[in-house]
C-alpha atoms as a PDB file:
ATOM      1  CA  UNK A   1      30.576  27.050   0.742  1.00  0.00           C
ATOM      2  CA  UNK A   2      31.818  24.509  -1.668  1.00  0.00           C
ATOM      3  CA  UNK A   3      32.299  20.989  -0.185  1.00  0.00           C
ATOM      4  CA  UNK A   4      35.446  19.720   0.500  1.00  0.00           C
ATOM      5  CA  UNK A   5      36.674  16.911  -2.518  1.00  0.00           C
ATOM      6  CA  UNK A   6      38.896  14.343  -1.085  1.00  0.00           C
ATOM      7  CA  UNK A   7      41.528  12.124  -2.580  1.00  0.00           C
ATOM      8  CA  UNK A   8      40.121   8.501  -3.411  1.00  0.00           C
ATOM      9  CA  UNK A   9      42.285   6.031  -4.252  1.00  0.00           C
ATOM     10  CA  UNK A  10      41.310   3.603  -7.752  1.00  0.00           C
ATOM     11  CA  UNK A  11      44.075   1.194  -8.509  1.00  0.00           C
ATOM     12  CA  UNK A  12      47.179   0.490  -7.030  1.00  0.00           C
ATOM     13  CA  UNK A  13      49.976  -2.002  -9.353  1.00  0.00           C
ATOM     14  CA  UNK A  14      53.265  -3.154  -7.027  1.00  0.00           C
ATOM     15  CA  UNK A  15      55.452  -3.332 -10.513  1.00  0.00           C
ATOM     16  CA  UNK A  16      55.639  -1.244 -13.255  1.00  0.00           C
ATOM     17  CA  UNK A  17      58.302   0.077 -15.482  1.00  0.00           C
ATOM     18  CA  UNK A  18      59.126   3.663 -17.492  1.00  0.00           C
ATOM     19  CA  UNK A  19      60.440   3.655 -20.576  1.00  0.00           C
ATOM     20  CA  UNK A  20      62.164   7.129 -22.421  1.00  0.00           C
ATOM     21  CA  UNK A  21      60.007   7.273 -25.614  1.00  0.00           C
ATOM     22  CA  UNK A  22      61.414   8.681 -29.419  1.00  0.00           C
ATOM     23  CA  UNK A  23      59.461  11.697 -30.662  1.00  0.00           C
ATOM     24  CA  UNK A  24      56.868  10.470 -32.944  1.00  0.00           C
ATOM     25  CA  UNK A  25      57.433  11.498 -36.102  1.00  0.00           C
ATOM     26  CA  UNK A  26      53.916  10.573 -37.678  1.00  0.00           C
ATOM     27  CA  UNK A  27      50.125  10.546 -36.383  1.00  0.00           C
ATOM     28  CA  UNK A  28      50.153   6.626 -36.725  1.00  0.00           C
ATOM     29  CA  UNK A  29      50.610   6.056 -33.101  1.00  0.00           C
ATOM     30  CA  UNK A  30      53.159   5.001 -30.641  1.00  0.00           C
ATOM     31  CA  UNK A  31      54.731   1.367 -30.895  1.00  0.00           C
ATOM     32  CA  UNK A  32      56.358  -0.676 -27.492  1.00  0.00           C
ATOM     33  CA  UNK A  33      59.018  -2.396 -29.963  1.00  0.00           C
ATOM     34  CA  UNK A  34      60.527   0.843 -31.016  1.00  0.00           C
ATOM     35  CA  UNK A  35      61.402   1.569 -26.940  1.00  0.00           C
ATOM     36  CA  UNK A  36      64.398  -0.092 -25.231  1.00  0.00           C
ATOM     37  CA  UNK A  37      61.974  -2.562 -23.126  1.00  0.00           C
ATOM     38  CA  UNK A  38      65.450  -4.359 -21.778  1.00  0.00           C
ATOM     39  CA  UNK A  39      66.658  -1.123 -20.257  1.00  0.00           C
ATOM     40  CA  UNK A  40      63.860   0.826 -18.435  1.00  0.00           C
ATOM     41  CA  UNK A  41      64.132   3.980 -17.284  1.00  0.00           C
ATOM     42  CA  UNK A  42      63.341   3.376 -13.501  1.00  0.00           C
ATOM     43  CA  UNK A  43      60.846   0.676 -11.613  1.00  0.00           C
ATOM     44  CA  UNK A  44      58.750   1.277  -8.999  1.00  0.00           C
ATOM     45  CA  UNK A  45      54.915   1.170  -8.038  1.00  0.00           C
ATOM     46  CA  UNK A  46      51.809   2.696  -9.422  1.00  0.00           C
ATOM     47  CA  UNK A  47      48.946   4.235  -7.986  1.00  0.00           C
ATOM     48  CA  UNK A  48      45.640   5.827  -9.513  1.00  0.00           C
ATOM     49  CA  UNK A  49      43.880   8.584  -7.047  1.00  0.00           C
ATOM     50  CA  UNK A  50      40.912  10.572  -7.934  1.00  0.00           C
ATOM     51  CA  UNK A  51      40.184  14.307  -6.279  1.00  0.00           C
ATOM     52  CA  UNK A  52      36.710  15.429  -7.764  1.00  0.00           C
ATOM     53  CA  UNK A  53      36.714  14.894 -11.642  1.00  0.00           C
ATOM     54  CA  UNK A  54      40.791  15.070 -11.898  1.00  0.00           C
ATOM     55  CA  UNK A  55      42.525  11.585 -11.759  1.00  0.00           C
ATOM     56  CA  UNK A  56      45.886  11.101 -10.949  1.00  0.00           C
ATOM     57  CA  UNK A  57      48.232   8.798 -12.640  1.00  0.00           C
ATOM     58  CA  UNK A  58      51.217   8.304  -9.415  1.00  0.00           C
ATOM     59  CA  UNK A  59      54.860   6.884 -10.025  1.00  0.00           C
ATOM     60  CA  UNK A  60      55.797   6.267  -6.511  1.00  0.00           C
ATOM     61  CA  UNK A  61      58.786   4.751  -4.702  1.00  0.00           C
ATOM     62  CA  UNK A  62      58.467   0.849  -3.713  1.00  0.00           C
ATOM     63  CA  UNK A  63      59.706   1.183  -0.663  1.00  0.00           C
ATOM     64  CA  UNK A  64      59.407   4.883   0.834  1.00  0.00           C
ATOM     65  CA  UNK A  65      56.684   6.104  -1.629  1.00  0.00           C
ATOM     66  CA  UNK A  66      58.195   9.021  -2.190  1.00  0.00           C
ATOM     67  CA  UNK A  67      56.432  10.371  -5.912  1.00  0.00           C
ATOM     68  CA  UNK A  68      58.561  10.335  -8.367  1.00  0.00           C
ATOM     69  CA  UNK A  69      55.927  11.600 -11.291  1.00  0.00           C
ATOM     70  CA  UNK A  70      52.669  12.391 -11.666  1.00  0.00           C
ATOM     71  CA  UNK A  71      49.489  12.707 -14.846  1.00  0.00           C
ATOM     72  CA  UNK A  72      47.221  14.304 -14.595  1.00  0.00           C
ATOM     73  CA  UNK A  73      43.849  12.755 -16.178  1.00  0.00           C
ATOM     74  CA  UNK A  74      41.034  15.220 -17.097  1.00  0.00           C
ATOM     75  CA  UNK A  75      39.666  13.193 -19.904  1.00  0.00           C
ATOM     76  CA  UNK A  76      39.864   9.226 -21.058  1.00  0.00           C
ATOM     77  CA  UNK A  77      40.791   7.999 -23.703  1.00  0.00           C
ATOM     78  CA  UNK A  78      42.600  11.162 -24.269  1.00  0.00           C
ATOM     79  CA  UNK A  79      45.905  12.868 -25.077  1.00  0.00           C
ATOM     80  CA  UNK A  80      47.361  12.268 -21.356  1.00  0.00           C
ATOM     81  CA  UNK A  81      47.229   8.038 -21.727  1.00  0.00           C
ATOM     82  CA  UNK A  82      47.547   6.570 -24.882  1.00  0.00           C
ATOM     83  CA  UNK A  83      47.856   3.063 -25.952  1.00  0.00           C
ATOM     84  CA  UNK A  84      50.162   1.954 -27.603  1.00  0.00           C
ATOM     85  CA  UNK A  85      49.009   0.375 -30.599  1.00  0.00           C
ATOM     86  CA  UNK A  86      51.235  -3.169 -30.350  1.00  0.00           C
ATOM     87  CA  UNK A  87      50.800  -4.070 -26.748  1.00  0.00           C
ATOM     88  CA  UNK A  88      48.632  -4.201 -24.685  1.00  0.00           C
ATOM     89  CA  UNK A  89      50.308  -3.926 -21.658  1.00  0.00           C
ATOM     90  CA  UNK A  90      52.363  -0.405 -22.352  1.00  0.00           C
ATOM     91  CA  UNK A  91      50.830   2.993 -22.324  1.00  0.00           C
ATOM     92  CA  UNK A  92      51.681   6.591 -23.472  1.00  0.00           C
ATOM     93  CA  UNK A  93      51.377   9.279 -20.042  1.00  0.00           C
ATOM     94  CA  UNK A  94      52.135  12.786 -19.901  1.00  0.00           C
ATOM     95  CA  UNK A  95      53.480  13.560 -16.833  1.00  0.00           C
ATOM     96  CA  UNK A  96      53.340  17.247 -15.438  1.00  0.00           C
ATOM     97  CA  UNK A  97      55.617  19.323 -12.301  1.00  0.00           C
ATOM     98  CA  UNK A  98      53.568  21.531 -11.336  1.00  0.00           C
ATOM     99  CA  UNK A  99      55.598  24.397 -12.639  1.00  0.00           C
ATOM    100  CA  UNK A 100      53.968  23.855 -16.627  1.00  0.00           C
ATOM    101  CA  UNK A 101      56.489  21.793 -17.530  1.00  0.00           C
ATOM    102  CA  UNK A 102      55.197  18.671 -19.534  1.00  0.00           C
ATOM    103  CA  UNK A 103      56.782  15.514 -21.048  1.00  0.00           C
ATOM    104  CA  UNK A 104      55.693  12.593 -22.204  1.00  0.00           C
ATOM    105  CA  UNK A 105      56.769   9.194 -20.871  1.00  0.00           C
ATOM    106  CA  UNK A 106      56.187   5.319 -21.404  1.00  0.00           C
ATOM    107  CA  UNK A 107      55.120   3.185 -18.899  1.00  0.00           C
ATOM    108  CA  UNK A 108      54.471  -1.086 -19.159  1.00  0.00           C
ATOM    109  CA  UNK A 109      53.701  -3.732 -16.696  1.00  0.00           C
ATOM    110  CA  UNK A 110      54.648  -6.963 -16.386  1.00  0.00           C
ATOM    111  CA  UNK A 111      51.463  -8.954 -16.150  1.00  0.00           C
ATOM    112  CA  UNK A 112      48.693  -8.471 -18.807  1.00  0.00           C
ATOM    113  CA  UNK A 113      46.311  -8.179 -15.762  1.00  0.00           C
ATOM    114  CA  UNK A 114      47.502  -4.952 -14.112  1.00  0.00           C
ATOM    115  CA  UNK A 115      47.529  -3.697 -17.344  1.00  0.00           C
ATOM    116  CA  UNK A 116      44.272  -4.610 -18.136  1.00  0.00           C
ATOM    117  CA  UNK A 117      42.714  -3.420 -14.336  1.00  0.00           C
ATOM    118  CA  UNK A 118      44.621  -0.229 -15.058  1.00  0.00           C
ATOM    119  CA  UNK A 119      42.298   0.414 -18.384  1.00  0.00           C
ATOM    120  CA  UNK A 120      39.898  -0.361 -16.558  1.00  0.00           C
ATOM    121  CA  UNK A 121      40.353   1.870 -13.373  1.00  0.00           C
ATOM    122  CA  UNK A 122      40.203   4.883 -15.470  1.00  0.00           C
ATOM    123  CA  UNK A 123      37.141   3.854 -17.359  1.00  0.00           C
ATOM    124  CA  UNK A 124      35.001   3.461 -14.790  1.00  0.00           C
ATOM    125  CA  UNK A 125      35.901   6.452 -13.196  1.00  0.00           C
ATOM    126  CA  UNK A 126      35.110   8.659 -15.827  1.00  0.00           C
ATOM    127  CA  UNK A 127      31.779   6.978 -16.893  1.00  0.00           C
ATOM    128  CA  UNK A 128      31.385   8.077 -13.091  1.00  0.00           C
ATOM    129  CA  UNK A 129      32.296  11.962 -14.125  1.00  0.00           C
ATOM    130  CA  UNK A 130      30.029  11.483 -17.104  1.00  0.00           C
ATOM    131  CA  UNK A 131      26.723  10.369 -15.141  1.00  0.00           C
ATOM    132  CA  UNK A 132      27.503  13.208 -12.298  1.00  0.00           C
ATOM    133  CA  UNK A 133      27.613  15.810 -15.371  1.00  0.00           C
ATOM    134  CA  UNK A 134      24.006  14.513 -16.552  1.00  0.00           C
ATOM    135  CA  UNK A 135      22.496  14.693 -12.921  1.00  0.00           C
ATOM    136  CA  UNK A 136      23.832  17.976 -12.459  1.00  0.00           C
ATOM    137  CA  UNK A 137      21.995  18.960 -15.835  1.00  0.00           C
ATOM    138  CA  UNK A 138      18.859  17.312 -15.278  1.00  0.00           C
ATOM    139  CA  UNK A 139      18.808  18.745 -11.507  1.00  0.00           C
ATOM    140  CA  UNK A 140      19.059  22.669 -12.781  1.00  0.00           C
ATOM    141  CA  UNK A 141      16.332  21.748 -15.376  1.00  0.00           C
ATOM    142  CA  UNK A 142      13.726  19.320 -14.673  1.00  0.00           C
ATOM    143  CA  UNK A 143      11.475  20.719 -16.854  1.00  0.00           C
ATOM    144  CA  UNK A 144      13.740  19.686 -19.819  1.00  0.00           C
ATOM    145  CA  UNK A 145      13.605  16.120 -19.774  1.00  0.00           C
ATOM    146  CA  UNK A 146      11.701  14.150 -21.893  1.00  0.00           C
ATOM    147  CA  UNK A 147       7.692  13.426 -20.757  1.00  0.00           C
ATOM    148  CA  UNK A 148       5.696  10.629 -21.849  1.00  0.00           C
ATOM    149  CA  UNK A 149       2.553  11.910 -24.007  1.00  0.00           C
ATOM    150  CA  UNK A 150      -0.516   9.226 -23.917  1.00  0.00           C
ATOM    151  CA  UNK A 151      -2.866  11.371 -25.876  1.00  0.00           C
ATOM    152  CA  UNK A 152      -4.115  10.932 -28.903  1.00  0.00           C
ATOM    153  CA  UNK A 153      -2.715  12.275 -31.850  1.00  0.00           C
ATOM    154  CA  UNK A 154      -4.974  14.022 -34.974  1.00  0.00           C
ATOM    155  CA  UNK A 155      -6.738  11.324 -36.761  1.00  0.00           C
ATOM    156  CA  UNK A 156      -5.466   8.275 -34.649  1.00  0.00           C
ATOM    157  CA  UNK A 157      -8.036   6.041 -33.974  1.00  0.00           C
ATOM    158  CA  UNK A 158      -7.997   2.679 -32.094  1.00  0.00           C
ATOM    159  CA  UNK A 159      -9.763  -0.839 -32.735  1.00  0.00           C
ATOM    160  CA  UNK A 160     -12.204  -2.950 -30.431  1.00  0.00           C
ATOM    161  CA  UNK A 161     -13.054  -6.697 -31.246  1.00  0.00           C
ATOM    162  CA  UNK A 162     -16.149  -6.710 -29.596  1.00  0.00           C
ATOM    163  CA  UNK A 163     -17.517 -10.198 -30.763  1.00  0.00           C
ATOM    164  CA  UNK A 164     -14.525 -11.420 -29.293  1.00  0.00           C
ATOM    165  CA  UNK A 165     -14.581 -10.144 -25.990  1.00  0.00           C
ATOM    166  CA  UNK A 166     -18.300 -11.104 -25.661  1.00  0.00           C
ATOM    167  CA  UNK A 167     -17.153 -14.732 -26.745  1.00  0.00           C
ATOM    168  CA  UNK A 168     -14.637 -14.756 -23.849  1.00  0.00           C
ATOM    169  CA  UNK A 169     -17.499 -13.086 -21.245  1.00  0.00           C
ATOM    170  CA  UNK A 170     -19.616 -15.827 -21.829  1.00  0.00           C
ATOM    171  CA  UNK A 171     -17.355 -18.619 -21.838  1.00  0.00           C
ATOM    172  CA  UNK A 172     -16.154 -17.228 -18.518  1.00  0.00           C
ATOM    173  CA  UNK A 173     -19.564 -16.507 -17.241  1.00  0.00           C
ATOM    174  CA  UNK A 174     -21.876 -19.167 -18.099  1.00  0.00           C
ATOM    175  CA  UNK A 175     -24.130 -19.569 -14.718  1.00  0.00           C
ATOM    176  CA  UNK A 176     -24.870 -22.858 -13.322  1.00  0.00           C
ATOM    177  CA  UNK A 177     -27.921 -25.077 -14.114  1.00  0.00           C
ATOM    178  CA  UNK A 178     -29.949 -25.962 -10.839  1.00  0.00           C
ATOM    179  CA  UNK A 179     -31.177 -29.076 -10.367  1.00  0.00           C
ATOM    180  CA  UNK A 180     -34.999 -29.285 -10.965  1.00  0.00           C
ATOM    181  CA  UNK A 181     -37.243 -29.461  -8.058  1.00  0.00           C
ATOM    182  CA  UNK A 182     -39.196 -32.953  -7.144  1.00  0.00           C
ATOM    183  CA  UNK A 183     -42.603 -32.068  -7.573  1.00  0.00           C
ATOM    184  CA  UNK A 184     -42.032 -29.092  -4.480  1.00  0.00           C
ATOM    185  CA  UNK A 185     -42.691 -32.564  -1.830  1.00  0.00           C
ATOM    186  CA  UNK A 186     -40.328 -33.516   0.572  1.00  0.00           C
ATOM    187  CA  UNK A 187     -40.008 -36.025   2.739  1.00  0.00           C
ATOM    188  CA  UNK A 188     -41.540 -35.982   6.121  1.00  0.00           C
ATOM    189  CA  UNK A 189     -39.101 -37.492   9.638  1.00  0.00           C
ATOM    190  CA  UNK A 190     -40.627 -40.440  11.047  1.00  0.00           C
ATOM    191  CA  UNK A 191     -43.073 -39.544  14.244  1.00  0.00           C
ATOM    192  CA  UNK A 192     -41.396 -40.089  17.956  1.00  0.00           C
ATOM    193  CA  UNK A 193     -40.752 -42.777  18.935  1.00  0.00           C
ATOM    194  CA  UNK A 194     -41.165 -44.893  15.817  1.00  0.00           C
ATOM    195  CA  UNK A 195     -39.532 -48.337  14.914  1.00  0.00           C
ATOM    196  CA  UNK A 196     -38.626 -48.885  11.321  1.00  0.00           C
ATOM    197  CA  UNK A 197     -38.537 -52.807  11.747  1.00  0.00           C
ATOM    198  CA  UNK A 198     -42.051 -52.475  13.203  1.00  0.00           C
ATOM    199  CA  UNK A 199     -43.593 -51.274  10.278  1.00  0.00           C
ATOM    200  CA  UNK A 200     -42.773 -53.627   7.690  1.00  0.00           C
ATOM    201  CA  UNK A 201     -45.790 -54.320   6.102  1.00  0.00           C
ATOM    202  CA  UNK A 202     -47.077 -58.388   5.615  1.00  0.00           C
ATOM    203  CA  UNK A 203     -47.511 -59.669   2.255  1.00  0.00           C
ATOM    204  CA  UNK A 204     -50.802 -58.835   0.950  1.00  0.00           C
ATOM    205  CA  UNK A 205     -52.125 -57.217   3.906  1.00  0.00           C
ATOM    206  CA  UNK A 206     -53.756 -53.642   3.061  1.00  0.00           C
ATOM    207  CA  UNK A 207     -56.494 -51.813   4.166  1.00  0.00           C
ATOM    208  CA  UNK A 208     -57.644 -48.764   2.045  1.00  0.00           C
ATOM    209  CA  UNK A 209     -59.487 -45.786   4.041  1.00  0.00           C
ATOM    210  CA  UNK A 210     -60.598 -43.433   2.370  1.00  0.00           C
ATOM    211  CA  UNK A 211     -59.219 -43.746  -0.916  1.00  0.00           C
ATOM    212  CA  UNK A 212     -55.251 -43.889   1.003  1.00  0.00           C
ATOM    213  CA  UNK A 213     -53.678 -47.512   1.759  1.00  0.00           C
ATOM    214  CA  UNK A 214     -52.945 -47.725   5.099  1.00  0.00           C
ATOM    215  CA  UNK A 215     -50.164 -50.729   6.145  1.00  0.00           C
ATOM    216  CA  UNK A 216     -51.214 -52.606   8.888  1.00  0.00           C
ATOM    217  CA  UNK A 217     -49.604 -52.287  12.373  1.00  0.00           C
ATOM    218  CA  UNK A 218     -47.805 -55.313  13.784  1.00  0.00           C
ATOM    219  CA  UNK A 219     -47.823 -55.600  17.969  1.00  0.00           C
ATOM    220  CA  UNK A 220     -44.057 -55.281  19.258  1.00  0.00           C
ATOM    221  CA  UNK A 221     -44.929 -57.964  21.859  1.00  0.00           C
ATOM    222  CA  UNK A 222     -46.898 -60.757  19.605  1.00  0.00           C
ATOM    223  CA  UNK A 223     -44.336 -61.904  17.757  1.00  0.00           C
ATOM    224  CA  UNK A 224     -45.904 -60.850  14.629  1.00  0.00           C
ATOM    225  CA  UNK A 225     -48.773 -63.061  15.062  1.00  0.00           C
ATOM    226  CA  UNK A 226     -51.425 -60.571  15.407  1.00  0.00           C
ATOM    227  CA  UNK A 227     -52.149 -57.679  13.424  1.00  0.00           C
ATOM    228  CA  UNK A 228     -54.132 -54.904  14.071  1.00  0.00           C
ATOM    229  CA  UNK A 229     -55.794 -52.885  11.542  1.00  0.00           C
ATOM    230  CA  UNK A 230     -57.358 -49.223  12.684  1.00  0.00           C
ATOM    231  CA  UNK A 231     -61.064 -49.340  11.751  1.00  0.00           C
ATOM    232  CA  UNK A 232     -62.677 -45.838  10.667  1.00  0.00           C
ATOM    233  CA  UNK A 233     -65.317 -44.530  12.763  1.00  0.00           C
ATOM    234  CA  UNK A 234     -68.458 -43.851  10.635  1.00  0.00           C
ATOM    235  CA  UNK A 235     -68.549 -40.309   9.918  1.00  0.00           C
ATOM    236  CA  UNK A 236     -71.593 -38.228  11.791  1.00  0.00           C
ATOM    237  CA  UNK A 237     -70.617 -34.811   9.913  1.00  0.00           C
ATOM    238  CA  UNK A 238     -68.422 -33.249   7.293  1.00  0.00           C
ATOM    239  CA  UNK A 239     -65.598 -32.861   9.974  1.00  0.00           C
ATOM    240  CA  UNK A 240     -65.174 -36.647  11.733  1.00  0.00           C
ATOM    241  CA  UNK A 241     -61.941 -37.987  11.796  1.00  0.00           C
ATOM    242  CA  UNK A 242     -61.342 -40.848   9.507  1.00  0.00           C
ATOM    243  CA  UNK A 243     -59.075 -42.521  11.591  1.00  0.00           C
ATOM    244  CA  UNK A 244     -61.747 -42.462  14.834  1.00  0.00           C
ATOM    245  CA  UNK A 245     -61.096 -43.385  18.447  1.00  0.00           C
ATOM    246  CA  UNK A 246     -58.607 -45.949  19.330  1.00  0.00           C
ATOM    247  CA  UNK A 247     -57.537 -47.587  22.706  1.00  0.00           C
ATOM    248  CA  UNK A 248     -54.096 -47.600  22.511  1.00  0.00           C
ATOM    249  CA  UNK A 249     -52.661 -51.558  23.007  1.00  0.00           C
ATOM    250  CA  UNK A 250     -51.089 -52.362  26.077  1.00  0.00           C
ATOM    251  CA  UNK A 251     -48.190 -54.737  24.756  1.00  0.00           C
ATOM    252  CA  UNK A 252     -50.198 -57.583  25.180  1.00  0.00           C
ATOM    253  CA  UNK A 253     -52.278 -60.113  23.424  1.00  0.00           C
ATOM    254  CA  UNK A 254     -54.820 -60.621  26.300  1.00  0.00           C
ATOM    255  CA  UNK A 255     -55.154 -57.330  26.681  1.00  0.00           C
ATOM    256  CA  UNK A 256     -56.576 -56.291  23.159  1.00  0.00           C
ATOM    257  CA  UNK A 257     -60.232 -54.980  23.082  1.00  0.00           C
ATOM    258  CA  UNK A 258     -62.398 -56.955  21.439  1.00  0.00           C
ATOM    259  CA  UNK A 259     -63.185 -57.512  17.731  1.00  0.00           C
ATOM    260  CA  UNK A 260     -65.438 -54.505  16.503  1.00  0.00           C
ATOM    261  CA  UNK A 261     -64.944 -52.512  19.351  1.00  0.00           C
ATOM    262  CA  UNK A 262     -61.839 -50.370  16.687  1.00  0.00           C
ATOM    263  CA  UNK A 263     -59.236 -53.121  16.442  1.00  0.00           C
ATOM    264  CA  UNK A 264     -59.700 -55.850  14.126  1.00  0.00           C
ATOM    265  CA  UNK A 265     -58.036 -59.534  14.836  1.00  0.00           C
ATOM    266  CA  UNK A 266     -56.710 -61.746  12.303  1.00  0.00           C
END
């Protein structure tokens, strides 16, 4: 079952006048000035419907609407609106019954812009007939519209700049230089409990054990007036210590050990 078309309505003008037109007696096209533009014909309202591809030119009645013409449209521009061709605000329509009678009629409008959104009513629609004709077509054959070939054709060939694109890999891709190494030492923490103003060494003062300097130790409690130095033990076998024994100091000048006994006093 077909679907039901319905009437849509396009363009509606409040004023617009019909003129009775003289036969034309060459191909050359109608002219306005030749009609009696004073003395129209009869006044009233237009309206442009559309029922499927068909649109409808209407001369209706102001006030009642009753119809009192009709054109047909099938195809625009065409032979059923013409334009005049000294105006633009007259046209050329050829009005049917219903019965096969036909006649052609002028009609004009008062302001240049309903005649101008009148052109334009029936344009658009039948760009609109003219799109639903080529979706119709394409829909019954798919297979006939045009495809997009990416292949190769016989003896086309295609060009790399490699030394380019190795240029542009490098420039892009250069890796980053690490900073060298120091030898592979690195610096020891301070043991616990350690005091870095306590072991700033005295001018001069050094004691070398064992081919290694050793800085001399200052007392936390004496003020800086004595100094210890750690006195190697004499080595007994390959494995002695070279630091030897020491009694550890108490805080206290009086109660340093003795000269020779491991701590030296100055």
């Amino acid at each position: 079952m077909e679907e039901a078309e319905y009437e849509s309505v396009l363009c509606v003008k409040p004023d617009v006048h019909v003129y009775r037109i003289p036969p034309r007696a060459t191909n050359r096209g109608y002219r306005a000035a030749e009609w009696q533009l004073d003395q129209p014909s009869w006044s009233g309202r237009l309206r442009i419907t559309a029922k499927g591809q068909v649109a409808y030119i209407k001369l209706e009645d102001r006030t009642s609407g009753e119809l009192f013409a009709q054109a047909p449209v099938d195809q625009f521009p065409g032979t059923a609106v013409e334009s005049v061709t000294d105006s633009s605000r007259y046209f050329v329509i050829r009005i049917e019954d219903g019965n096969g009678r036909r006649a052609f009629i002028g009609i004009g409008f008062g302001d240049r812009g309903d005649a101008f959104d009148f052109n334009v009513a029936l344009q658009d629609h039948f760009k609109w007939v003219k799109q639903q004709c080529e979706f119709a077509k394409q829909a019954q054959n798919p297979d006939q519209g045009p495809k997009l070939d990416l292949s190769f054709k016989e003896g086309q060939t295609i060009k790399l700049n490699i030394a380019s694109m190795k240029k542009k890999d490098g420039a892009a891709g250069t890796p980053r230089t690490r900073p060298t190494s120091t030898g592979g030492l690195s610096l020891l923490p301070p043991p616990p409990g350690a005091k870095t103003a306590a072991l700033a060494p005295l001018s001069g003062e050094h004691l070398s054990v064992g081919g290694s300097v050793v800085q001399p130790a200052v007392s936390p409690s004496s003020g800086g007036a004595t100094v210890s130095w750690p006195q190697p033990k004499p080595a007994t076998t390959a494995t002695a210590d070279i630091w030897g024994d020491f009694t550890k100091s108490t805080g206290s000048t009086s109660s340093q050990t003795q000269p020779g006994a491991g701590w030296v006093q100055f």
